[in-house]
PDB file of N, CA and C in Angstrom:
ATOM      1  N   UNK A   1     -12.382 -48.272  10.109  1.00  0.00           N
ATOM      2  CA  UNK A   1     -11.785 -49.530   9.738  1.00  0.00           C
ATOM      3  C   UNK A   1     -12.346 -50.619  10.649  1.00  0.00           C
ATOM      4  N   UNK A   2     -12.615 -51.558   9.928  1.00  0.00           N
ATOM      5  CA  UNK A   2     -13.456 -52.899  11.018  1.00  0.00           C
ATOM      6  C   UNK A   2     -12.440 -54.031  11.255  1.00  0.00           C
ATOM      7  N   UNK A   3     -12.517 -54.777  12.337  1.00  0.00           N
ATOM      8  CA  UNK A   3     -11.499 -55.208  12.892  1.00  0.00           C
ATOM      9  C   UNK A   3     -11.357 -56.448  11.835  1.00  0.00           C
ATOM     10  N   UNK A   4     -12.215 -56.760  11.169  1.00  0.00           N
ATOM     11  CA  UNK A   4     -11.928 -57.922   9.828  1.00  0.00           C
ATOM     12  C   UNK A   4     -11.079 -57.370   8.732  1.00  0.00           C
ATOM     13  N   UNK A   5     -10.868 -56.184   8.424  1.00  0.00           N
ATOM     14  CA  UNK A   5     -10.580 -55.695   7.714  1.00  0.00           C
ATOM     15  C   UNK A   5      -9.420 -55.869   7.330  1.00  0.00           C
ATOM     16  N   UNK A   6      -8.365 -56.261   8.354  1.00  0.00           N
ATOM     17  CA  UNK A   6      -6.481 -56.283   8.906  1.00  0.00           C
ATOM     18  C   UNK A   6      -6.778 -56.492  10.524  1.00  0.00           C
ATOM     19  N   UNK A   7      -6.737 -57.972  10.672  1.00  0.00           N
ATOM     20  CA  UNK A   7      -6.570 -58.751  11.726  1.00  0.00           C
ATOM     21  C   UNK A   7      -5.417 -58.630  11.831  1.00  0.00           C
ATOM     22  N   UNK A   8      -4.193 -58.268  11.223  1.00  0.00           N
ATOM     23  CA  UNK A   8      -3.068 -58.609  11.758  1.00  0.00           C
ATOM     24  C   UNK A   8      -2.491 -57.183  12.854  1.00  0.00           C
ATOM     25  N   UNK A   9      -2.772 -55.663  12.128  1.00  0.00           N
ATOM     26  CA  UNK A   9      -2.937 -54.805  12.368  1.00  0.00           C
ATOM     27  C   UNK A   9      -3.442 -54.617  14.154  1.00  0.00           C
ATOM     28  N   UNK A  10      -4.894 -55.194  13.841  1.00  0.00           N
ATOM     29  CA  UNK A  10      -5.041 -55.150  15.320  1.00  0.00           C
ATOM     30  C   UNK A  10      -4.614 -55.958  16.390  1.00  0.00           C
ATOM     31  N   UNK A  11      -4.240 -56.831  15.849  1.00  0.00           N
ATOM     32  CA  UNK A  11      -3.933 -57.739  17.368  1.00  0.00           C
ATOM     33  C   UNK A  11      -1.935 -56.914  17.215  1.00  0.00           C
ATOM     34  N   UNK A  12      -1.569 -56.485  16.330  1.00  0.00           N
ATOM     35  CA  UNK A  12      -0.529 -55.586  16.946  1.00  0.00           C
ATOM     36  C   UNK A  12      -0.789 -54.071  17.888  1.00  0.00           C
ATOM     37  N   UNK A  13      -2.013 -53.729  17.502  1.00  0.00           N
ATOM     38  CA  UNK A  13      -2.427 -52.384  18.148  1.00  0.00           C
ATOM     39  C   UNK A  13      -3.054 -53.580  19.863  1.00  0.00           C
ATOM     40  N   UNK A  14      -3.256 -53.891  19.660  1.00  0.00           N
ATOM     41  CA  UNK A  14      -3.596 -55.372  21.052  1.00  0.00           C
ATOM     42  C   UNK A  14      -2.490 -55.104  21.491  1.00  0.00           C
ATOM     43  N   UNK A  15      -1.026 -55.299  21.714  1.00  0.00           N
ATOM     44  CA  UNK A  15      -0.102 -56.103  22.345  1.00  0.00           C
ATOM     45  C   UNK A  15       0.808 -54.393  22.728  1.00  0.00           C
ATOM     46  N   UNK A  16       0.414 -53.109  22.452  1.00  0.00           N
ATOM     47  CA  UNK A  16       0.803 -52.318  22.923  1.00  0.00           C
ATOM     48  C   UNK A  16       0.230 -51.770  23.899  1.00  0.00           C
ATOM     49  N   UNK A  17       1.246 -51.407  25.149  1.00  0.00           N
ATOM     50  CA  UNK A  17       0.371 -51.255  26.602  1.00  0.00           C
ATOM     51  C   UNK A  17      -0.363 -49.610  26.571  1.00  0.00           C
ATOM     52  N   UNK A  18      -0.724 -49.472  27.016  1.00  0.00           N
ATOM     53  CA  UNK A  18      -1.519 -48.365  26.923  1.00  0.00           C
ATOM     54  C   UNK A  18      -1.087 -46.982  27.646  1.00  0.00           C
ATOM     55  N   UNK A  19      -1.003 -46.412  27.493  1.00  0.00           N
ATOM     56  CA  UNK A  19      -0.310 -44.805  28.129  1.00  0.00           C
ATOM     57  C   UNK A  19      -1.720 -44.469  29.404  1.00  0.00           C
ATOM     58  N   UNK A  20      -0.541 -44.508  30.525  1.00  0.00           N
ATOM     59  CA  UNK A  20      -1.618 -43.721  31.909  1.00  0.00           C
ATOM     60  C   UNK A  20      -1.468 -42.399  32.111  1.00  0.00           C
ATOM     61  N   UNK A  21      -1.910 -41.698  32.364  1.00  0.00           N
ATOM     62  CA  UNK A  21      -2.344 -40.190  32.132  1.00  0.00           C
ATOM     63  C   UNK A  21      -2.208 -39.797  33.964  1.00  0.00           C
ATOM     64  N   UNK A  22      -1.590 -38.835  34.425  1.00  0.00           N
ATOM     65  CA  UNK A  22      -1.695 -38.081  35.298  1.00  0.00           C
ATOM     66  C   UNK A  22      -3.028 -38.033  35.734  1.00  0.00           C
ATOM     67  N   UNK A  23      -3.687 -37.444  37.124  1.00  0.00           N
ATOM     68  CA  UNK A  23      -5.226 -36.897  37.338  1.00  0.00           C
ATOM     69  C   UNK A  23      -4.712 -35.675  36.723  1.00  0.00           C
ATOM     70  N   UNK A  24      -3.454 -35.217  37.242  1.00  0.00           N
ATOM     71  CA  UNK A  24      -3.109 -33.766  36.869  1.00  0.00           C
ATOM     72  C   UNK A  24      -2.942 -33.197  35.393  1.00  0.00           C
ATOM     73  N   UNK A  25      -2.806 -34.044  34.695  1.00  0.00           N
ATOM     74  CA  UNK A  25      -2.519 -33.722  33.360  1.00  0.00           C
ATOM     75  C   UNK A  25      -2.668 -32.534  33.090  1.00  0.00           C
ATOM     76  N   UNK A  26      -4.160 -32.352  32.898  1.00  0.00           N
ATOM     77  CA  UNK A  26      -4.823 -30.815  32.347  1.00  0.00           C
ATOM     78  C   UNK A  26      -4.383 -29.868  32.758  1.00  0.00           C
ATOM     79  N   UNK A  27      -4.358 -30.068  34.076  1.00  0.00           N
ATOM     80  CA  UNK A  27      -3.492 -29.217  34.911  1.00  0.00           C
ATOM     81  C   UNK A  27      -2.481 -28.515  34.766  1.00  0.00           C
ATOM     82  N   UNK A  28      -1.169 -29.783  34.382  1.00  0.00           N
ATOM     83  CA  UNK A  28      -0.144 -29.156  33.849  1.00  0.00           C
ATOM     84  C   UNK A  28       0.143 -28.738  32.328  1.00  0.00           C
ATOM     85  N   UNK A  29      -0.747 -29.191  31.540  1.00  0.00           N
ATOM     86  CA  UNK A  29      -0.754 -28.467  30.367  1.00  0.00           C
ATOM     87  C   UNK A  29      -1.017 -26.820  30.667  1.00  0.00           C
ATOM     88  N   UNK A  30      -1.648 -26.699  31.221  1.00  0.00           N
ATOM     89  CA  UNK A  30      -2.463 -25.583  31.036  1.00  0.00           C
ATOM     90  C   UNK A  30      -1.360 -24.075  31.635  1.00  0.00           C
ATOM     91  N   UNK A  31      -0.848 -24.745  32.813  1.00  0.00           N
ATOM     92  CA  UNK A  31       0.240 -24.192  33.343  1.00  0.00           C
ATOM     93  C   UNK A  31       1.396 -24.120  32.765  1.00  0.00           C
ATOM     94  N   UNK A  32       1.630 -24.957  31.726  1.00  0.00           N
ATOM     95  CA  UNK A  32       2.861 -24.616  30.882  1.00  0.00           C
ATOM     96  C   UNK A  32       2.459 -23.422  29.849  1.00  0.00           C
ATOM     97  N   UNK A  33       1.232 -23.780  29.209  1.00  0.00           N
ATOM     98  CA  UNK A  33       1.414 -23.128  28.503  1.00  0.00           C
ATOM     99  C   UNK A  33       1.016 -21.436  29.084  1.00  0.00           C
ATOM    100  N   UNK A  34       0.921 -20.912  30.215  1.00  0.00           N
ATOM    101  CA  UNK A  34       0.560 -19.756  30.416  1.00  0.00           C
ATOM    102  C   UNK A  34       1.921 -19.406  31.177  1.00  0.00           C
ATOM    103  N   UNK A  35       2.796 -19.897  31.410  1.00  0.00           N
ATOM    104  CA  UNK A  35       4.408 -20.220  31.734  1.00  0.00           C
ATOM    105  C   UNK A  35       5.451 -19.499  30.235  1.00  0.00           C
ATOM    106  N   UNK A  36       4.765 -20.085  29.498  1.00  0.00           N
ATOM    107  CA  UNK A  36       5.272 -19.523  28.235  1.00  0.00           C
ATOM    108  C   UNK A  36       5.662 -18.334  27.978  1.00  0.00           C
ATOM    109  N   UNK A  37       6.345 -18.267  27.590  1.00  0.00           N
ATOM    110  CA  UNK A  37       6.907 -16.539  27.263  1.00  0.00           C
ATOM    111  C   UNK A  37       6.251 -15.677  25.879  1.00  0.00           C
ATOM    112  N   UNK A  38       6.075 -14.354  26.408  1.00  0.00           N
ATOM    113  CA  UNK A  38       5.232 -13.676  25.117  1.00  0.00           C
ATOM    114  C   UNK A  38       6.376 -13.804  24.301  1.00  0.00           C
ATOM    115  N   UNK A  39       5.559 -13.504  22.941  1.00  0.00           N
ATOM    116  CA  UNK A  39       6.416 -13.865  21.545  1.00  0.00           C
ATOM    117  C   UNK A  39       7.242 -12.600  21.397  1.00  0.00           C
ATOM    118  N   UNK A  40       6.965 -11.109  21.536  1.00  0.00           N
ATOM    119  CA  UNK A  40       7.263 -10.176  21.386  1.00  0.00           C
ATOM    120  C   UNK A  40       6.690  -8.917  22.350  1.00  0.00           C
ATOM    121  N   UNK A  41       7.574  -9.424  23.690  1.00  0.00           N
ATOM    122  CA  UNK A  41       7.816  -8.231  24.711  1.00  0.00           C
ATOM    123  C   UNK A  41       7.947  -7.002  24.802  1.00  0.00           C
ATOM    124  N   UNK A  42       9.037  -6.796  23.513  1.00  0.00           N
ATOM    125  CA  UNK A  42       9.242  -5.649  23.454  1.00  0.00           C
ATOM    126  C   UNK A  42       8.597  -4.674  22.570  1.00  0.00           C
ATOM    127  N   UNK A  43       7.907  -5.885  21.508  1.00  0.00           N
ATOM    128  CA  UNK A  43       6.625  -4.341  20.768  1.00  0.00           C
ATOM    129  C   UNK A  43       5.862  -4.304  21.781  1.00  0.00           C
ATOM    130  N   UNK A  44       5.022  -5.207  22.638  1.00  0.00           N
ATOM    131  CA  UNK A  44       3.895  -4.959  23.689  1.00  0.00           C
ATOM    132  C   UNK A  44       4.586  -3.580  24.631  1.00  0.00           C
ATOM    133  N   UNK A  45       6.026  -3.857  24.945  1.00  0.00           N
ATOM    134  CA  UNK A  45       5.889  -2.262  25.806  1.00  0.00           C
ATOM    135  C   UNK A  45       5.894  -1.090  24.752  1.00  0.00           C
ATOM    136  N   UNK A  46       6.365  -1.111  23.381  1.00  0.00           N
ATOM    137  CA  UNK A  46       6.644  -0.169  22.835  1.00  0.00           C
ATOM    138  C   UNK A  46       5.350   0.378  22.271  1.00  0.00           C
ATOM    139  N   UNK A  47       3.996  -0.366  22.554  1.00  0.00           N
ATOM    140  CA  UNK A  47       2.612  -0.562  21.702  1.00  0.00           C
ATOM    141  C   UNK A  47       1.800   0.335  23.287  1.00  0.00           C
ATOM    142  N   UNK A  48       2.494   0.883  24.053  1.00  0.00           N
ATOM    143  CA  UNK A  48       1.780   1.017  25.507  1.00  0.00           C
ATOM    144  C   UNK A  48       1.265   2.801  24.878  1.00  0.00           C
ATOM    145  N   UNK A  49       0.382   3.287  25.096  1.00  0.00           N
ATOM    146  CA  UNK A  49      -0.444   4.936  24.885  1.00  0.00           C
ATOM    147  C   UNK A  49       0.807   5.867  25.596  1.00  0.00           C
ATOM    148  N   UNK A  50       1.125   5.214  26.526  1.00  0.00           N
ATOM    149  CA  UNK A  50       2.378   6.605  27.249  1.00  0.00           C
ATOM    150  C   UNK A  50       3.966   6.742  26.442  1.00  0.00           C
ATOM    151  N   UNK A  51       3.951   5.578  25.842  1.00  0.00           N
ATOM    152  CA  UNK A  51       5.349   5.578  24.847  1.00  0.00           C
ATOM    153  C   UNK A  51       4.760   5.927  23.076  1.00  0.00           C
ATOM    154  N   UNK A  52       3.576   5.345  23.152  1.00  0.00           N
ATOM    155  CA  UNK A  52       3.239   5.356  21.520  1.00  0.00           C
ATOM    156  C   UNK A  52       3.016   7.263  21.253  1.00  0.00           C
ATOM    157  N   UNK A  53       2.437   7.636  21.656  1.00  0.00           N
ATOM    158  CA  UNK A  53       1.623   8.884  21.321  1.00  0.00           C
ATOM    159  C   UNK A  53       2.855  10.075  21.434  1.00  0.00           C
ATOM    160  N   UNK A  54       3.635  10.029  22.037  1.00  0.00           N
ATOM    161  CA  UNK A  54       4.731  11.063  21.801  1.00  0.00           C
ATOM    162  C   UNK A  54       5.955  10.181  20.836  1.00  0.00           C
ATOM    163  N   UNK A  55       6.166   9.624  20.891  1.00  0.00           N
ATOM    164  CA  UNK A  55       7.289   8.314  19.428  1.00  0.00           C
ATOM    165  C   UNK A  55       6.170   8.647  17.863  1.00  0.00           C
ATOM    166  N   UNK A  56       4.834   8.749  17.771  1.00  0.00           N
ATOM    167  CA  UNK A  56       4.432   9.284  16.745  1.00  0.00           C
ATOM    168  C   UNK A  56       4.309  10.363  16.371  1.00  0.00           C
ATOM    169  N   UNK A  57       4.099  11.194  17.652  1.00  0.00           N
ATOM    170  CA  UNK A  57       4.398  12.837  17.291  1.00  0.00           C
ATOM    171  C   UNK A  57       5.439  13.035  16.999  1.00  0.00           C
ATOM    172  N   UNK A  58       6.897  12.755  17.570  1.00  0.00           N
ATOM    173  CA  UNK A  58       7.779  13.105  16.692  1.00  0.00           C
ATOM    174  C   UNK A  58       8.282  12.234  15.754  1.00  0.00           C
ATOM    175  N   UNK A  59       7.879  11.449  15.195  1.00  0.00           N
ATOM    176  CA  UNK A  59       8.450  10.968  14.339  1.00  0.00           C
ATOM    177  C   UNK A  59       7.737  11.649  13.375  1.00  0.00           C
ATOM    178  N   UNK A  60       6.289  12.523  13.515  1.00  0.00           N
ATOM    179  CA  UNK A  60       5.676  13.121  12.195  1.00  0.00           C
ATOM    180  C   UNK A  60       6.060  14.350  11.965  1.00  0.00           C
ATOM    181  N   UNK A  61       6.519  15.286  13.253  1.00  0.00           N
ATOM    182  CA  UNK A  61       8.033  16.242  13.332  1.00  0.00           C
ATOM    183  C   UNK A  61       8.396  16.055  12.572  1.00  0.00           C
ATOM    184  N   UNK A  62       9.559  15.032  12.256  1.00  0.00           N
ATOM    185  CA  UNK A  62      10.794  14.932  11.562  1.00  0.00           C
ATOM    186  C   UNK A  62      10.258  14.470   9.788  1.00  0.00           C
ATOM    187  N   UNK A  63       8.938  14.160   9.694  1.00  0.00           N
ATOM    188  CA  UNK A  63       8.827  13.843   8.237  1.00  0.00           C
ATOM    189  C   UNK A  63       7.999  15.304   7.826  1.00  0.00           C
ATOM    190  N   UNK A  64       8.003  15.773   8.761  1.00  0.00           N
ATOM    191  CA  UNK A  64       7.562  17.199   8.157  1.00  0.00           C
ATOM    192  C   UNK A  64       8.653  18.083   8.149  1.00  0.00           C
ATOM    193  N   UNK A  65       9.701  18.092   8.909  1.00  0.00           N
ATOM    194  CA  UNK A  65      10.584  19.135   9.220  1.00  0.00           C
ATOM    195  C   UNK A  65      12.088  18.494   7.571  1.00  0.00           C
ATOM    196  N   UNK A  66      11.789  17.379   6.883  1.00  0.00           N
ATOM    197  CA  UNK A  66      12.368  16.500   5.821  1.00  0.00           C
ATOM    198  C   UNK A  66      11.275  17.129   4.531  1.00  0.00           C
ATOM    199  N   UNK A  67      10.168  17.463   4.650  1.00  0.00           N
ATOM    200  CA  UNK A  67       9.670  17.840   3.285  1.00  0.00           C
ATOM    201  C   UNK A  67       9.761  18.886   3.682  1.00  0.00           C
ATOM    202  N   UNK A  68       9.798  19.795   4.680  1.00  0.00           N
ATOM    203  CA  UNK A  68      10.005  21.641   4.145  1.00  0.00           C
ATOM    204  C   UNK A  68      10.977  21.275   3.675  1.00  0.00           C
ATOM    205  N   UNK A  69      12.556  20.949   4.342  1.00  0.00           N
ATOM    206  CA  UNK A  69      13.389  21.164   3.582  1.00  0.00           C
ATOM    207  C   UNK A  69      14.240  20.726   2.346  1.00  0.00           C
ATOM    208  N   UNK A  70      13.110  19.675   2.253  1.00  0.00           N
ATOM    209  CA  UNK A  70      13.689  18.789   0.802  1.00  0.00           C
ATOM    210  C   UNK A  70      12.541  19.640  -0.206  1.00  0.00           C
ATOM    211  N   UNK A  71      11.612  20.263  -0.288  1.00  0.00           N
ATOM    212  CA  UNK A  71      10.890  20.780  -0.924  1.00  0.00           C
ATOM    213  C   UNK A  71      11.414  22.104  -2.012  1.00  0.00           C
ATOM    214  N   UNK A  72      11.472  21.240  -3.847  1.00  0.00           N
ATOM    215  CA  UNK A  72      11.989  21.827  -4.355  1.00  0.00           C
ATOM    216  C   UNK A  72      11.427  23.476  -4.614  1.00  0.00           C
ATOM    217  N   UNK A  73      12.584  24.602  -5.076  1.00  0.00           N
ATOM    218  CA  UNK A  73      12.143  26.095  -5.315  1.00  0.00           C
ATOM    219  C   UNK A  73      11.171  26.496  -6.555  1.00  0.00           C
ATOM    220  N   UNK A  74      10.674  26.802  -6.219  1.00  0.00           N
ATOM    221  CA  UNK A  74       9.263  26.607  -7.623  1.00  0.00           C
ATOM    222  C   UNK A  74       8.809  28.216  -8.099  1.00  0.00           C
ATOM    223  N   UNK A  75       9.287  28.270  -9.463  1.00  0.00           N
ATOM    224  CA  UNK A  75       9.309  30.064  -9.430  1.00  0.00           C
ATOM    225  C   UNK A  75       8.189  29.861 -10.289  1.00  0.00           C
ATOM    226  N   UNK A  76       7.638  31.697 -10.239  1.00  0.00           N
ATOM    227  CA  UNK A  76       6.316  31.579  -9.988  1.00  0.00           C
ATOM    228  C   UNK A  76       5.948  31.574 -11.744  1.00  0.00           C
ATOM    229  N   UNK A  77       4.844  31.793 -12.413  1.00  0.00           N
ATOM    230  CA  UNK A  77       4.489  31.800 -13.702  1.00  0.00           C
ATOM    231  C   UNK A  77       4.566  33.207 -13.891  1.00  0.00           C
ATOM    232  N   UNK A  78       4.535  34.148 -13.468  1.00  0.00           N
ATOM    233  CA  UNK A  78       5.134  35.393 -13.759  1.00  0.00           C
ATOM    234  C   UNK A  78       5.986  35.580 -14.087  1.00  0.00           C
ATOM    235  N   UNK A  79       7.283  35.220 -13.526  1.00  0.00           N
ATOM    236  CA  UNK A  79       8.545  35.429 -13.569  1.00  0.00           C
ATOM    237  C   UNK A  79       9.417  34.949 -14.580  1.00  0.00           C
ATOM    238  N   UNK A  80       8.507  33.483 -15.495  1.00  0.00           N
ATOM    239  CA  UNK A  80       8.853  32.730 -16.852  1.00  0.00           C
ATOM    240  C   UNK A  80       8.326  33.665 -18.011  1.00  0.00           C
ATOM    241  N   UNK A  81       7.010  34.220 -17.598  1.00  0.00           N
ATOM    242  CA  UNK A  81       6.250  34.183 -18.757  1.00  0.00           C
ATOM    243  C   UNK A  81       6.713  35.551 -19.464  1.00  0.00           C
ATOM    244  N   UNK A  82       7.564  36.923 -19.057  1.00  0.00           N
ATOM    245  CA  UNK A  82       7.892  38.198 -19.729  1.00  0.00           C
ATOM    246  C   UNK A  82       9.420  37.450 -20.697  1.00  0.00           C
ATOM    247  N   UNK A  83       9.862  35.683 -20.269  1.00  0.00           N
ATOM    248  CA  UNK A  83      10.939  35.764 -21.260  1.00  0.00           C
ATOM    249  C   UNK A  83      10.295  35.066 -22.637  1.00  0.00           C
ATOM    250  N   UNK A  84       9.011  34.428 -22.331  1.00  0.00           N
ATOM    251  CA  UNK A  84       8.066  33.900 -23.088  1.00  0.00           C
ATOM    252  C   UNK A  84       7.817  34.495 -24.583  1.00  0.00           C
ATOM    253  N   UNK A  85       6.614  35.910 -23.876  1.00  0.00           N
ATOM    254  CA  UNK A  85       6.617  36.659 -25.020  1.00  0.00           C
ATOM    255  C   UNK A  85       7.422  38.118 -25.263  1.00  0.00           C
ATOM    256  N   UNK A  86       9.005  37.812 -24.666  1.00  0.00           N
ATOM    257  CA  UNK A  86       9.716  38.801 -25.581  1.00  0.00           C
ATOM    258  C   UNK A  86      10.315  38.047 -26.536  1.00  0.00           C
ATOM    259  N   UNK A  87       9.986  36.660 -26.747  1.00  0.00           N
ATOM    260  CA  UNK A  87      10.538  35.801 -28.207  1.00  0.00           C
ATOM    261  C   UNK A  87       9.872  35.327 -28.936  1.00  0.00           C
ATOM    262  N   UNK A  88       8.455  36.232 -29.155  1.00  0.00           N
ATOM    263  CA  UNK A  88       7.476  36.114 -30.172  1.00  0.00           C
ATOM    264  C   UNK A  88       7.277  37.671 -30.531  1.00  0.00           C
ATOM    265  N   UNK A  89       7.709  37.109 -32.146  1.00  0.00           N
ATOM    266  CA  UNK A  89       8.014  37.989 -32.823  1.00  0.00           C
ATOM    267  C   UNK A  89       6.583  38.542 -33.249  1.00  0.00           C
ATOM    268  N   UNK A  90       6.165  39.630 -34.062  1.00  0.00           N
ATOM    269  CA  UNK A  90       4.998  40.129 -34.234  1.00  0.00           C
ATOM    270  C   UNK A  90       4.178  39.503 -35.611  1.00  0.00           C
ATOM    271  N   UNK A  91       5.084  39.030 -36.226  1.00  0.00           N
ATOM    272  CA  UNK A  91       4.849  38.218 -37.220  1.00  0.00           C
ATOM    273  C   UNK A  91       4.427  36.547 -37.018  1.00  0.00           C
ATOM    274  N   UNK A  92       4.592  36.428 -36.056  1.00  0.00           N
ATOM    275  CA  UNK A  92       3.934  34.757 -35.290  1.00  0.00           C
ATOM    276  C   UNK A  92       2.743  35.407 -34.728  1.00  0.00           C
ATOM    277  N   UNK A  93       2.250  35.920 -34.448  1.00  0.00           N
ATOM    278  CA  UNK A  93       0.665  36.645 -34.352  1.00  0.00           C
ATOM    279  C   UNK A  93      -0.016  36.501 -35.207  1.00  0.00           C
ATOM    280  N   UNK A  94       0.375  36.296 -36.528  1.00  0.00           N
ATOM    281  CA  UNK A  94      -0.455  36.108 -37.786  1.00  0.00           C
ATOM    282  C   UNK A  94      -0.447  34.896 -37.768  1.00  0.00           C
ATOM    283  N   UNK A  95       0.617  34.320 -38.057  1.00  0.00           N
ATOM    284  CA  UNK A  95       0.659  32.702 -38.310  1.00  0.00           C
ATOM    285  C   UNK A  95      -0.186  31.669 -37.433  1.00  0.00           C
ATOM    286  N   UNK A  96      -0.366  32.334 -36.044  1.00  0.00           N
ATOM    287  CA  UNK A  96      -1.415  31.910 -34.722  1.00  0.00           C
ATOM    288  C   UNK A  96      -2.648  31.901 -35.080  1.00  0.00           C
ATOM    289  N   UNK A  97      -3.156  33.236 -35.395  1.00  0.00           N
ATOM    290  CA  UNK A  97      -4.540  33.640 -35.747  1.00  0.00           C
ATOM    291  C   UNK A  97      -4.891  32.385 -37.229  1.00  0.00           C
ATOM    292  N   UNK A  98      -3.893  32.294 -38.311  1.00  0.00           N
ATOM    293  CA  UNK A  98      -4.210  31.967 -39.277  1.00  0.00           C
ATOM    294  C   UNK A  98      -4.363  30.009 -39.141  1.00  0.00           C
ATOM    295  N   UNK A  99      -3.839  29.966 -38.145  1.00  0.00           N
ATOM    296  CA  UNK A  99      -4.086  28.621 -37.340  1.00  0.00           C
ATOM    297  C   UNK A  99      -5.099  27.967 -36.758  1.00  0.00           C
ATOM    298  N   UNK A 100      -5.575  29.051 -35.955  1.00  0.00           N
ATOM    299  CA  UNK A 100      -6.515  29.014 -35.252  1.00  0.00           C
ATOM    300  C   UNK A 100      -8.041  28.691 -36.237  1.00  0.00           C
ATOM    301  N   UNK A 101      -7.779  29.538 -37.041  1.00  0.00           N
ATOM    302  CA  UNK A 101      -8.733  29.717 -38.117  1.00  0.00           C
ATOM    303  C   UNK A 101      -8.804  28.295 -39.154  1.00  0.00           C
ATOM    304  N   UNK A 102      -7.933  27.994 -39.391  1.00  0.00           N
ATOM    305  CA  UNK A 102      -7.559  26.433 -39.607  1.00  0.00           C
ATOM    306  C   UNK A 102      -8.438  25.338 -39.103  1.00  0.00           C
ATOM    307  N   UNK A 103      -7.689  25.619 -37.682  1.00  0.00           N
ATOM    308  CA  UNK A 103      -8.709  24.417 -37.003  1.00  0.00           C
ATOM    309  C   UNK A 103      -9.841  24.571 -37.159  1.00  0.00           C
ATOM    310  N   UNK A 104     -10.467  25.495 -36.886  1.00  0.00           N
ATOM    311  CA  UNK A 104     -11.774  25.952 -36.908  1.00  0.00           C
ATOM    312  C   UNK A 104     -12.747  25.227 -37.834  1.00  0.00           C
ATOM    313  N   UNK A 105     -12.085  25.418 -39.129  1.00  0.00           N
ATOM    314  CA  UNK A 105     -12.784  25.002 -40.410  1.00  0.00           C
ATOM    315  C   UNK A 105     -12.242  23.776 -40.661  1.00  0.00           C
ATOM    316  N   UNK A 106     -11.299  22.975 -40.041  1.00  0.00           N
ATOM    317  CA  UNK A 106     -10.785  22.061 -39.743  1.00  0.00           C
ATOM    318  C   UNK A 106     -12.144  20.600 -39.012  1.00  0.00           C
ATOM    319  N   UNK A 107     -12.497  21.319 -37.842  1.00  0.00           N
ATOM    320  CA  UNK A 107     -13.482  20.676 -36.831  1.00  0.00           C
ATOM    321  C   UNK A 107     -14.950  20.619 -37.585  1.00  0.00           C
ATOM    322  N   UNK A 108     -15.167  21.594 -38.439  1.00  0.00           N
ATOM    323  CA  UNK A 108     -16.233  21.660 -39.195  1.00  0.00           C
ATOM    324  C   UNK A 108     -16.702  20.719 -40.068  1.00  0.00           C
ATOM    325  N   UNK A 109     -15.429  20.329 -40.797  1.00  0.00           N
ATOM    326  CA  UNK A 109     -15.943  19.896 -42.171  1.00  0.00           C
ATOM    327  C   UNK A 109     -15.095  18.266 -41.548  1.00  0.00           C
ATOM    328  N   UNK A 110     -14.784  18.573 -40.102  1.00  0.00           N
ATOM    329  CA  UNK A 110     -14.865  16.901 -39.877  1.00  0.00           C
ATOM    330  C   UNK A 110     -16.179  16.146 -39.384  1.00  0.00           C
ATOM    331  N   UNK A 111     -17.435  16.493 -39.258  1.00  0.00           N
ATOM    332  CA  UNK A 111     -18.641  16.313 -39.016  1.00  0.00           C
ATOM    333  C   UNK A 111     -19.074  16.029 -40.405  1.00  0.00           C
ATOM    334  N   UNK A 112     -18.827  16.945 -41.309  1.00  0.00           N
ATOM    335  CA  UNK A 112     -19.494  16.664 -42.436  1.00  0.00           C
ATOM    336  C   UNK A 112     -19.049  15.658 -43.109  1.00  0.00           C
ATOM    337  N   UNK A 113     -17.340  15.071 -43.031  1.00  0.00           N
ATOM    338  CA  UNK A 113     -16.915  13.922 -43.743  1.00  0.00           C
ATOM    339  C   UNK A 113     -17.859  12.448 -42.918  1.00  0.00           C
ATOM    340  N   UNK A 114     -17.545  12.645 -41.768  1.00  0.00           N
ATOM    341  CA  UNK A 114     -18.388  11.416 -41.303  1.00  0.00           C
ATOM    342  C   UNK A 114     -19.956  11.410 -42.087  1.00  0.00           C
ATOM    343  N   UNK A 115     -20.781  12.492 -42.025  1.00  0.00           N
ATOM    344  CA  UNK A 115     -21.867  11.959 -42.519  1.00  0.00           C
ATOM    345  C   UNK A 115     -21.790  11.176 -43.900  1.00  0.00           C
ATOM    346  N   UNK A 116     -21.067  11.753 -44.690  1.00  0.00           N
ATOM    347  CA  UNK A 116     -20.749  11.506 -46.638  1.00  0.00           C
ATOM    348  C   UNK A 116     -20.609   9.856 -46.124  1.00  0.00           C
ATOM    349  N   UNK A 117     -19.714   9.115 -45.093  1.00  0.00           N
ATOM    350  CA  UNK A 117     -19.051   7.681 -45.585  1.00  0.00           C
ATOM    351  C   UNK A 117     -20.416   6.940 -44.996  1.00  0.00           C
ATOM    352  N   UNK A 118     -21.400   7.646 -44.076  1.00  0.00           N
ATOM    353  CA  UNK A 118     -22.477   6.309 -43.692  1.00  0.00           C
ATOM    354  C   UNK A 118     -23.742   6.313 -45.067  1.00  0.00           C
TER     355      UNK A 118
END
């Protein structure tokens, strides 16, 4: 901004006295701010190798010693599968096979419809 610009402006910035500054100033900035208090004391001690490294070991204890025992009973595929096929009758053996055979000729003659429509 040039001082023609708002003459009135400056001769008000004119008539305000001017701020004197300490030699020390820097000085005491600098000292306040290292005066200052850390933001969070207490994670810095809790963040220290002699508290961290055993507070993570057991805390991975206890999320292991929580999934053994929350870990549901899971029976095995053996033990389902003799109630499986004692409720297939001998006559669903045919109807399977005759299925199977189905698809078969099923998958076949779906190759051949695509060629017929191009």
């Amino acid at each position: 901004m040039k001082r023609e610009d708002d003459q009135q402006l400056w001769d008000l910035l004119g008539q305000v006295p001017s701020a004197k500054l300490s030699p020390f100033f820097a000085r005491k900035v600098v000292r306040k701010i290292r005066e200052r208090p850390s933001r969070f004391p207490q994670l810095r001690s809790w963040l220290r190798p002699r508290i961290l490294v055993p507070t993570a070991g057991l805390a991975a204890a206890v999320v292991a010693a929580v999934v053994v025992m929350h870990q549901p009973v899971s029976r095995s595929s053996m033990e389902s599968a003799p109630d499986v096929i004692a409720a297939i009758d001998p006559q669903d053996y045919e109807v399977v096979a005759d299925l199977d055979e189905l698809l078969a000729t099923d998958e076949s003659n779906l190759w051949d419809d695509d060629t017929q429509t191009l």
